[in-house]
C-alpha atoms as a PDB file:
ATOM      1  CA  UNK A   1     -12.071  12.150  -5.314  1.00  0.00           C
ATOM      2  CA  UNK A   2     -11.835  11.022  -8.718  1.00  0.00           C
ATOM      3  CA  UNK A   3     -12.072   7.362 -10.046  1.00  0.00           C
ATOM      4  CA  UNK A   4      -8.288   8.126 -10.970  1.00  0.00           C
ATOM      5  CA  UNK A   5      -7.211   8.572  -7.641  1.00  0.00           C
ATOM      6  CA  UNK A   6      -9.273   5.710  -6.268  1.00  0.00           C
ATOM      7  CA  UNK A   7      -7.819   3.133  -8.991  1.00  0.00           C
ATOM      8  CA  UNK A   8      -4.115   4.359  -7.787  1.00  0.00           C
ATOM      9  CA  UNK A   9      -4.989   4.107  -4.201  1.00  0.00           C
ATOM     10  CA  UNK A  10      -6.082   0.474  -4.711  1.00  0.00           C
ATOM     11  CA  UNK A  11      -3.243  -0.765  -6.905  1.00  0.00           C
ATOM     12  CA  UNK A  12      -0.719   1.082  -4.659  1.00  0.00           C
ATOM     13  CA  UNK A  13      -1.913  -0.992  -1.720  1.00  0.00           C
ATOM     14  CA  UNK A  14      -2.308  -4.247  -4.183  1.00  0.00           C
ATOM     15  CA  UNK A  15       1.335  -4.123  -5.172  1.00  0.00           C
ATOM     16  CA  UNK A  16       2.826  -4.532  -1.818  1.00  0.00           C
ATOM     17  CA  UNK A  17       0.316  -7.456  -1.095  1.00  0.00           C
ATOM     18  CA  UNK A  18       2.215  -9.385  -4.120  1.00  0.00           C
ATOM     19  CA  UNK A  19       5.414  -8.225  -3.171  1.00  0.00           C
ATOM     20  CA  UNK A  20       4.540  -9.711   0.158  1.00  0.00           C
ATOM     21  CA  UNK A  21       2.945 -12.544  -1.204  1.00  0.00           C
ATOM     22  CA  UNK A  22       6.329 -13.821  -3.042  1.00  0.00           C
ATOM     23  CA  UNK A  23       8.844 -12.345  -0.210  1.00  0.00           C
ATOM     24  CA  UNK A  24       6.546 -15.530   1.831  1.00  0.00           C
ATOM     25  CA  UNK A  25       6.848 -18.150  -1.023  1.00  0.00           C
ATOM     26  CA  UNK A  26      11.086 -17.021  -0.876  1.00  0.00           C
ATOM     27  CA  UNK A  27      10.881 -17.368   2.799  1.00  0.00           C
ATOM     28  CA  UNK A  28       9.237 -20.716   3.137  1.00  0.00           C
ATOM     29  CA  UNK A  29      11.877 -22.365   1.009  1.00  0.00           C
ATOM     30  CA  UNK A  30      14.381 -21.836   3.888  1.00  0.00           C
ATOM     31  CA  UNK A  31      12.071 -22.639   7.060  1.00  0.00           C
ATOM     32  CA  UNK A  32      10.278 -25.839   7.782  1.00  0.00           C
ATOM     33  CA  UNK A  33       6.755 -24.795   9.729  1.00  0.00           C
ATOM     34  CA  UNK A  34       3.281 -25.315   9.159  1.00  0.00           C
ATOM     35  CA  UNK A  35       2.941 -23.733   5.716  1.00  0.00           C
ATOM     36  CA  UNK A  36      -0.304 -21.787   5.964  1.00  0.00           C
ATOM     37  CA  UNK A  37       0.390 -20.577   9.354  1.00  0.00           C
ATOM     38  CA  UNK A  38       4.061 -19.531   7.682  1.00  0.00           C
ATOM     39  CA  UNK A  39       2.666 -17.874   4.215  1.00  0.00           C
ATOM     40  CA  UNK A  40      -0.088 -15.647   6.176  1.00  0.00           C
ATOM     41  CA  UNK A  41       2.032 -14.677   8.973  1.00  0.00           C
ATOM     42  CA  UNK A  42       4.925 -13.829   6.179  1.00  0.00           C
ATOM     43  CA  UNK A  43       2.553 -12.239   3.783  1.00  0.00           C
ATOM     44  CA  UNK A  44       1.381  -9.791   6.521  1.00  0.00           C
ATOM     45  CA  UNK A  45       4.728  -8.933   7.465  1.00  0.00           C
ATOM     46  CA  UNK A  46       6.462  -8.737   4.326  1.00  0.00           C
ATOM     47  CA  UNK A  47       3.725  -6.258   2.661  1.00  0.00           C
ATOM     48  CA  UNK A  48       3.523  -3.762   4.989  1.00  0.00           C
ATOM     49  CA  UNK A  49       7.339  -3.572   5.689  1.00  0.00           C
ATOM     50  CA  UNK A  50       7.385  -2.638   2.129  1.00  0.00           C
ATOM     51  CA  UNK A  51       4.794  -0.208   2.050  1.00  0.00           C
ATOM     52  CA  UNK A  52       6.158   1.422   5.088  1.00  0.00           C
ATOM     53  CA  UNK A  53       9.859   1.047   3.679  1.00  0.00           C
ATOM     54  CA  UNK A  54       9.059   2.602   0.108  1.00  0.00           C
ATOM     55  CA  UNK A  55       5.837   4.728   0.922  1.00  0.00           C
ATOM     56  CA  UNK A  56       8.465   6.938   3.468  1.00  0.00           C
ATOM     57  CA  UNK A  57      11.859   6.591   0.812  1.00  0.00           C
ATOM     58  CA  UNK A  58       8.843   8.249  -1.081  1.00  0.00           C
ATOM     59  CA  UNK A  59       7.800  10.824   0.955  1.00  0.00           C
ATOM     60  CA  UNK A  60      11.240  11.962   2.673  1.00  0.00           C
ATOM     61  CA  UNK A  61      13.871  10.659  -0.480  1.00  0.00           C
ATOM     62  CA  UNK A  62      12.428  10.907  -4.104  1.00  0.00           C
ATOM     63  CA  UNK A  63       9.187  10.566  -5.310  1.00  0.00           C
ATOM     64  CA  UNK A  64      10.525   7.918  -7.951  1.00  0.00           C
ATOM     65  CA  UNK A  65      10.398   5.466  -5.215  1.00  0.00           C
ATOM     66  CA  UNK A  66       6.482   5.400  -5.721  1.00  0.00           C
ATOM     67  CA  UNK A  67       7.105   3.232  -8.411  1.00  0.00           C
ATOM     68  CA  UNK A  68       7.645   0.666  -6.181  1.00  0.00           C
ATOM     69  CA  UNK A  69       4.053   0.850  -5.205  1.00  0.00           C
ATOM     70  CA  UNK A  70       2.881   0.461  -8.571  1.00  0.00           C
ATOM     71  CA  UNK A  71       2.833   4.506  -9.409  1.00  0.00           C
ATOM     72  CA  UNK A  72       4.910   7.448  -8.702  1.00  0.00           C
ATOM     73  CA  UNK A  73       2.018   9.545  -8.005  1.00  0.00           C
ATOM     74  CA  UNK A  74       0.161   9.057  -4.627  1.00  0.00           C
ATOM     75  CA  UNK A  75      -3.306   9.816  -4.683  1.00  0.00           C
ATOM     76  CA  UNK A  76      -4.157  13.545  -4.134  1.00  0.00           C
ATOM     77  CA  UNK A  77      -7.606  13.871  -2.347  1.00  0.00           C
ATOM     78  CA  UNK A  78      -9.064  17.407  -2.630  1.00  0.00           C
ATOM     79  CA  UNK A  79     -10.266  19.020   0.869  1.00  0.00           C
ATOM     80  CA  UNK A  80     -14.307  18.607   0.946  1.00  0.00           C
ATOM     81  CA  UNK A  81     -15.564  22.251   1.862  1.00  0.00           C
ATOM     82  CA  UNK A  82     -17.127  22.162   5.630  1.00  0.00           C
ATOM     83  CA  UNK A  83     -20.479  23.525   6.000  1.00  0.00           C
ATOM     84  CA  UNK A  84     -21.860  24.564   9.739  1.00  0.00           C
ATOM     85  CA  UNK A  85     -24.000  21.337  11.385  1.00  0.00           C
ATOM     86  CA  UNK A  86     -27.481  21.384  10.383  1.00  0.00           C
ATOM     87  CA  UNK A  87     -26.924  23.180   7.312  1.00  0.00           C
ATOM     88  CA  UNK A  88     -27.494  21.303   3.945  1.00  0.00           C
ATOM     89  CA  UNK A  89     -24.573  20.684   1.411  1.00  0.00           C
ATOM     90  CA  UNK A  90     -23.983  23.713  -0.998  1.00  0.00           C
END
């Protein structure tokens, strides 16, 4: 795995946090409850019903709904070759 692919990973998973983040300061405009109960609860929700939403438009609709996430390329991790137990690393 390359420091490429780690930075994506982390800002792909970052950018749905914010989105989440602002979907809960939209949110508590129109309800009156405990605010920081409200704004975690909303933040949670909100960010991973957009990852979920735009990570599968992604996968089964266009790859140009990446770009929600922050990129349009997900991370590609390259298989690690196996080696037998009790055998050292090639």
């Amino acid at each position: 795995m390359t420091v490429y692919d780690v930075l994506v990973s982390l800002w792909r998973t970052a950018v749905p946090i914010v989105v989440g983040w602002v979907a809960a300061l939209l949110a508590h405009i129109y309800v009156d409850v405990d605010e920081v109960a409200l704004s975690q609860a909303l933040v949670g929700v909100f960010g991973v019903i957009y990852y979920g939403l735009f990570r599968l438009l992604e996968a089964k609709v266009s790859p140009a709904f990446g770009w929600f996430l922050g990129l349009a390329k997900p991370p590609a991790y390259p298989a690690r070759p196996t080696t037998p137990i009790g055998q050292p690393p090639v």
